[in-house]
Protein backbone atom coordinates (compact mmCIF):
# COMPACT_ATOMS: atom_id res chain seq x y z
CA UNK A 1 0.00 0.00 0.00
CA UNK A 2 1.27 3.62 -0.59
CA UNK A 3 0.33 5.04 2.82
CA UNK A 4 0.20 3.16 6.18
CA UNK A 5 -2.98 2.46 7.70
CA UNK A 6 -4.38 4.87 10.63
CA UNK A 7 -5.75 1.75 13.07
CA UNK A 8 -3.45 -0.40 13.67
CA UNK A 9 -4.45 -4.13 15.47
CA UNK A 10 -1.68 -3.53 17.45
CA UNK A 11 -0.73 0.20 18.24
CA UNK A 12 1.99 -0.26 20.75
CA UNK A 13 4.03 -2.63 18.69
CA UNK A 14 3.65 -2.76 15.09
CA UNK A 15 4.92 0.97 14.96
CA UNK A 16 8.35 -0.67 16.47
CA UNK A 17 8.90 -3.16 14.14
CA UNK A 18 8.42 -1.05 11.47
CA UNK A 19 11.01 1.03 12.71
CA UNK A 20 12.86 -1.30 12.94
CA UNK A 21 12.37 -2.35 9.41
CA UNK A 22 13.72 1.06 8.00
CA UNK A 23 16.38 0.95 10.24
CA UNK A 24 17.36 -2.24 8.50
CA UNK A 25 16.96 -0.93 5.18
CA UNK A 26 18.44 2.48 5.51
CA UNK A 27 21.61 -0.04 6.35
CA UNK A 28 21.34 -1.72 3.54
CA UNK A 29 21.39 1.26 1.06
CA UNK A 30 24.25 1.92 3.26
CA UNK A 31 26.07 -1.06 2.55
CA UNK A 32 25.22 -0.44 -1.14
CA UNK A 33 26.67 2.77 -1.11
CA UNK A 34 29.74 1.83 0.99
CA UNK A 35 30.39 -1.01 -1.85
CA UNK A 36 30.48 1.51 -4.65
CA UNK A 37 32.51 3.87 -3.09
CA UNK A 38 35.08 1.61 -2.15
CA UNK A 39 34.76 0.45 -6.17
CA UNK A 40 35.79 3.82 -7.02
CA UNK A 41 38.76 4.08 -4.46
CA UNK A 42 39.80 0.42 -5.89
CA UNK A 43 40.10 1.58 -8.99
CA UNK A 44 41.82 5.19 -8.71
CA UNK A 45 44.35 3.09 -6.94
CA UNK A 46 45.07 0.81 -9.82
CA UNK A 47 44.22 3.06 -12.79
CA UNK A 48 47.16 3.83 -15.32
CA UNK A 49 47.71 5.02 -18.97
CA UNK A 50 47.51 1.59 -21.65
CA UNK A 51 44.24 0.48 -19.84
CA UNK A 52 41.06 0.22 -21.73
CA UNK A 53 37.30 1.20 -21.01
CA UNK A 54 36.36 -2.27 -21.53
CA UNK A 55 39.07 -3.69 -18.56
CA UNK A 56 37.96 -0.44 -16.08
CA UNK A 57 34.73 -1.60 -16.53
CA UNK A 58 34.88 -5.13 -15.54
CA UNK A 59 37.42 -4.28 -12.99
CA UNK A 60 34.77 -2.11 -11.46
CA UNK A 61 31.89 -4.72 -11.86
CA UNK A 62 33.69 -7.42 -10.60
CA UNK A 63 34.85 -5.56 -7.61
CA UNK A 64 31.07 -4.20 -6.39
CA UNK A 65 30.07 -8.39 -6.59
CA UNK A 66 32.92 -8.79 -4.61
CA UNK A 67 31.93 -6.19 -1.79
CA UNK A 68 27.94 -7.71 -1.77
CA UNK A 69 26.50 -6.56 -4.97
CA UNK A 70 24.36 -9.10 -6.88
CA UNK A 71 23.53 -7.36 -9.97
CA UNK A 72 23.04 -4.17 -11.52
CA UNK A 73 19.76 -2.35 -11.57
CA UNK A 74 20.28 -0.09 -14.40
CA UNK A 75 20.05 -2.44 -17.79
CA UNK A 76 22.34 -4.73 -16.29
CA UNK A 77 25.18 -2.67 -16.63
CA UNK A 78 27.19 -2.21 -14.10
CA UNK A 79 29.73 0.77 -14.37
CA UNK A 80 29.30 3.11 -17.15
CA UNK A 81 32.87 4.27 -17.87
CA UNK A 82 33.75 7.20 -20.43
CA UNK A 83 36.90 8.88 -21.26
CA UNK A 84 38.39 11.56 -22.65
CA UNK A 85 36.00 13.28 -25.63
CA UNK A 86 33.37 10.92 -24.60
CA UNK A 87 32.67 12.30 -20.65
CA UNK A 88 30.31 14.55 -22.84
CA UNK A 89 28.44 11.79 -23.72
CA UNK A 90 24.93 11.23 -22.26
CA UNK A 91 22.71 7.67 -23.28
CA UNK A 92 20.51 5.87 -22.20
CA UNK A 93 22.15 2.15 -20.48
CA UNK A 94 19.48 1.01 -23.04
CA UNK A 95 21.88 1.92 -25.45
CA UNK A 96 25.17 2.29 -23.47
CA UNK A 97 28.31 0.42 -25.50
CA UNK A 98 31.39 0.41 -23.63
CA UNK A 99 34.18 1.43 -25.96
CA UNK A 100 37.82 0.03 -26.32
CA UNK A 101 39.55 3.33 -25.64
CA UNK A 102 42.89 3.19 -23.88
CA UNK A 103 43.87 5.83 -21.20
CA UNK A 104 46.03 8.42 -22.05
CA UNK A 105 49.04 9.81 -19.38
CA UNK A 106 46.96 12.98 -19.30
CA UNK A 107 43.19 11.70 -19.36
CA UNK A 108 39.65 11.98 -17.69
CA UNK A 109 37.12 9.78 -16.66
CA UNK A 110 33.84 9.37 -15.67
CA UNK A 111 32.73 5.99 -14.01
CA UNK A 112 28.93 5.77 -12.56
CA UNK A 113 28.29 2.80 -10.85
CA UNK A 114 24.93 1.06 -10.26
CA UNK A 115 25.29 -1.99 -8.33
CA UNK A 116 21.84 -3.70 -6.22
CA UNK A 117 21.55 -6.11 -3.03
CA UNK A 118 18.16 -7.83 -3.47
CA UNK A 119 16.00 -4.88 -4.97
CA UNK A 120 18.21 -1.98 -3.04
CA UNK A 121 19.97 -0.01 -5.36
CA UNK A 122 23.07 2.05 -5.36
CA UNK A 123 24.24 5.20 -7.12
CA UNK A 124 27.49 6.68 -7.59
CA UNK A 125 29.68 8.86 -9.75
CA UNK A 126 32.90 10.51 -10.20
CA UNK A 127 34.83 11.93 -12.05
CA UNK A 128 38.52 10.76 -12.08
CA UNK A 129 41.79 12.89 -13.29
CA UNK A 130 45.38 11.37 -14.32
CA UNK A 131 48.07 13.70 -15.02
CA UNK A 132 51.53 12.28 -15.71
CA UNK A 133 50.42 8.92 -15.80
CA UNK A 134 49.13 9.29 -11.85
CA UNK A 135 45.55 9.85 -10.57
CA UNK A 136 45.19 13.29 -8.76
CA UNK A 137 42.46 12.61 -6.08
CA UNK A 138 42.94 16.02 -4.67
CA UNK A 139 40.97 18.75 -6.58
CA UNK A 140 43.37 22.04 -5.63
CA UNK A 141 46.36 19.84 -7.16
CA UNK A 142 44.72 19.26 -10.71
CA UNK A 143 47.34 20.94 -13.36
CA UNK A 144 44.52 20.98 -15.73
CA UNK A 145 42.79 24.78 -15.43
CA UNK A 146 39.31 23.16 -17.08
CA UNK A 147 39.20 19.88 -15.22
CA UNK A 148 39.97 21.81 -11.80
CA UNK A 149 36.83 23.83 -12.73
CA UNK A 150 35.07 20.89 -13.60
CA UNK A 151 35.24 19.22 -10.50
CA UNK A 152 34.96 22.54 -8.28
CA UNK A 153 31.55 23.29 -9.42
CA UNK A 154 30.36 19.79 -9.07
CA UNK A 155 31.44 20.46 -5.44
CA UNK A 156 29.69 23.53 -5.11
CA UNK A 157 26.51 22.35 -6.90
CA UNK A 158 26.43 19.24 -4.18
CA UNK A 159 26.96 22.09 -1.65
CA UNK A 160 24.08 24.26 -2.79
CA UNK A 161 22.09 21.08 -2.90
CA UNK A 162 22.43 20.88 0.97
CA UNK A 163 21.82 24.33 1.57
CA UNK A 164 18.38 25.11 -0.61
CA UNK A 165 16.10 22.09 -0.31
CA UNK A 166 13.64 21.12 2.14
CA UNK A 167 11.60 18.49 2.60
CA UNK A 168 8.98 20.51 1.05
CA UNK A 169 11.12 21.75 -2.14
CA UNK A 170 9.59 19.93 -5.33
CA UNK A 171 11.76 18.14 -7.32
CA UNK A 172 10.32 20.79 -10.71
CA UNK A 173 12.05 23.66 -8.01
CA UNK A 174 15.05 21.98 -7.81
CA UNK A 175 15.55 21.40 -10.99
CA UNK A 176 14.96 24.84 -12.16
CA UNK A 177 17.18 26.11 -8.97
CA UNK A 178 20.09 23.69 -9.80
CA UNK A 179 20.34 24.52 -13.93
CA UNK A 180 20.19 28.11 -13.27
CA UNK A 181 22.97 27.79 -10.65
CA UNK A 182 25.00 25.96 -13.24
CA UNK A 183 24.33 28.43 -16.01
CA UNK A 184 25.52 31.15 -14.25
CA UNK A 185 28.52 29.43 -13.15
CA UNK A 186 29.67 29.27 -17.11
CA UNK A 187 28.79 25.69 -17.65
CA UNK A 188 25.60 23.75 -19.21
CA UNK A 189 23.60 20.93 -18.11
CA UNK A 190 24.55 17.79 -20.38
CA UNK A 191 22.32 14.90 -19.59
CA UNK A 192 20.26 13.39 -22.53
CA UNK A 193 16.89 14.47 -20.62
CA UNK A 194 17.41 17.38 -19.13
CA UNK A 195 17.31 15.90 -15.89
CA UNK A 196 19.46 16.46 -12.39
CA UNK A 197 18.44 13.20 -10.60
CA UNK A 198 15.86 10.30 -9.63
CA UNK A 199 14.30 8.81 -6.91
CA UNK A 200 15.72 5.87 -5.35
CA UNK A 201 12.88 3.10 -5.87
CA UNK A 202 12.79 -0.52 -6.50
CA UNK A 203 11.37 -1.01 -9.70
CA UNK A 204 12.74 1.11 -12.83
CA UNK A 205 9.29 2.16 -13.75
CA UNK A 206 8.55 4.06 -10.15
CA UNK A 207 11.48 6.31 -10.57
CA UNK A 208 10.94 10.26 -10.94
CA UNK A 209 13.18 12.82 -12.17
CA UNK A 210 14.17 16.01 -10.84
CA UNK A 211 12.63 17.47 -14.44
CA UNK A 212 10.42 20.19 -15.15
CA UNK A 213 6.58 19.36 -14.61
CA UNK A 214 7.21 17.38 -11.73
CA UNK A 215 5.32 18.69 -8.33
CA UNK A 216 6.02 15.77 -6.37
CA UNK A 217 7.56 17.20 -3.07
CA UNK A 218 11.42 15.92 -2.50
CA UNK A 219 10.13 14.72 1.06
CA UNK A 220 7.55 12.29 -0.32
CA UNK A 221 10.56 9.67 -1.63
CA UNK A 222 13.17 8.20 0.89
CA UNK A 223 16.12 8.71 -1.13
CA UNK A 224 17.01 10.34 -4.35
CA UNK A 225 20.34 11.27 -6.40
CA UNK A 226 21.71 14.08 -7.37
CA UNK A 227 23.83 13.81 -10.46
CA UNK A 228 25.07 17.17 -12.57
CA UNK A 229 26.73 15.85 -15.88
CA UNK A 230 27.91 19.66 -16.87
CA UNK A 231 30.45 20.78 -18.68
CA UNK A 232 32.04 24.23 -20.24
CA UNK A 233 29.96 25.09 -23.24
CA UNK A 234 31.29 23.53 -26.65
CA UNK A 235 34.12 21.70 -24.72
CA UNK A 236 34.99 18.31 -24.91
CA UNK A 237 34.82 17.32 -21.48
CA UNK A 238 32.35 16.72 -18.94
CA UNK A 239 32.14 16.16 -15.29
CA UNK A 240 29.69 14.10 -13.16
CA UNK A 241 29.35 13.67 -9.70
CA UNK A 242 26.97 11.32 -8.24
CA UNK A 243 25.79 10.99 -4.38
CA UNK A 244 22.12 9.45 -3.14
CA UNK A 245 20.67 11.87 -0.51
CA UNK A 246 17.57 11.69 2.40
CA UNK A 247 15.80 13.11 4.84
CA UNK A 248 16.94 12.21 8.21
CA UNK A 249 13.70 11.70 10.44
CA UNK A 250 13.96 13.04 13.81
């Protein structure tokens, strides 16, 4: 059912276990999390120029199964990894091709990751730099003048996130907030739909975008992302970064 029922049989203890039960699954979108995050560490440590796409990915997938993951919710794909030219690119997984691209001494990547437990999903992107052959996992040290902007303002816009929305802010507000934030920070907003971000939900088909039209109130899903793909207008590189975000209830 979509909303809980008002009498309960039991009044003094079925409220319990239920809170119990979202304890237990705010853990395991923790654990989900947790698994792709450490994915993206594992990899930064062992990236280097001469790899493909086609290894990264498969590196990456294999290592989320390996920290709990049991598929991938999004087409069955498991790490979407782009490079160079290509970060621009936004697709659908529908029609997502990993390409056999090998990493330059001076390159950037994008890897978002979408690895499940059961029907939880997770959700996470970055953006990784190599200069000289080494990743640079400290922003202020990037060499690059473009891909240091790149990755500040995907800071800031995760910043502003935190400090404008409510649990009353609609995800239509947001979205208009967040694209005029980017525009007037010099960049534009890349992704093939327009979009910012999407509920967390268990089937595909439930999800909802932070897009224009939509009035649904950010507070009325437990968790949603918040993904700017941006980049400087008619370059050839984009930036993403990806985090999943909720309401704590008090």
């Amino acid at each position: 059912m979509d909303e809980l029922p008002e009498n309960w049989t039991y009044p003094l203890i079925q409220p319990i276990l239920l809170e119990k039960f979202w304890q237990m699954e705010k853990q395991s979108y923790t654990k989900i999390q947790l698994a792709a995050k450490k994915t993206i560490e594992y990899i930064q440590s062992i990236i280097k120029p001469g790899m493909n796409l086609l290894e990264i990915r498969r590196l990456c997938e294999d290592k989320l199964l390996e920290l709990g993951a049991d598929s991938f919710w999004y087409w069955d794909v498991g790490a979407f990894v782009f490079a160079g030219d290509e970060t621009t690119v936004s697709v659908s997984g529908k029609q997502y091709v990993t390409s056999d691209r090998v990493i330059d001494n001076n390159d950037i990547l994008t890897i978002d990751l979408s690895p499940q437990i059961g029907n939880i999903w997770g959700d996470y992107a970055r953006t990784i730099i190599l200069e000289n052959g080494k990743v640079v996992d400290d922003i202020e040290l990037i060499q690059n003048q473009e891909w240091k902007s790149g990755l500040q303002i995907e800071e800031k816009l995760h910043a502003e996130l935190l400090t404008f929305v409510t649990k009353e802010t609609t995800f239509e507000e947001l979205y208009y907030y967040m694209n005029e934030f980017i525009l007037k920070n010099g960049f534009v907003n890349l992704d093939f739909m327009g979009n910012l971000g999407h509920s967390i939900v268990k089937v595909k088909s439930d999800r909802v975008y932070i897009e224009k039209g939509n009035k649904s109130k950010l507070g009325e899903v437990k968790y949603f992302t918040f993904e700017p793909h941006i980049a400087f207008p008619d370059s050839k590189y984009g930036y993403k970064k990806e985090n999943t975000y909720y309401f704590e209830t008090s």
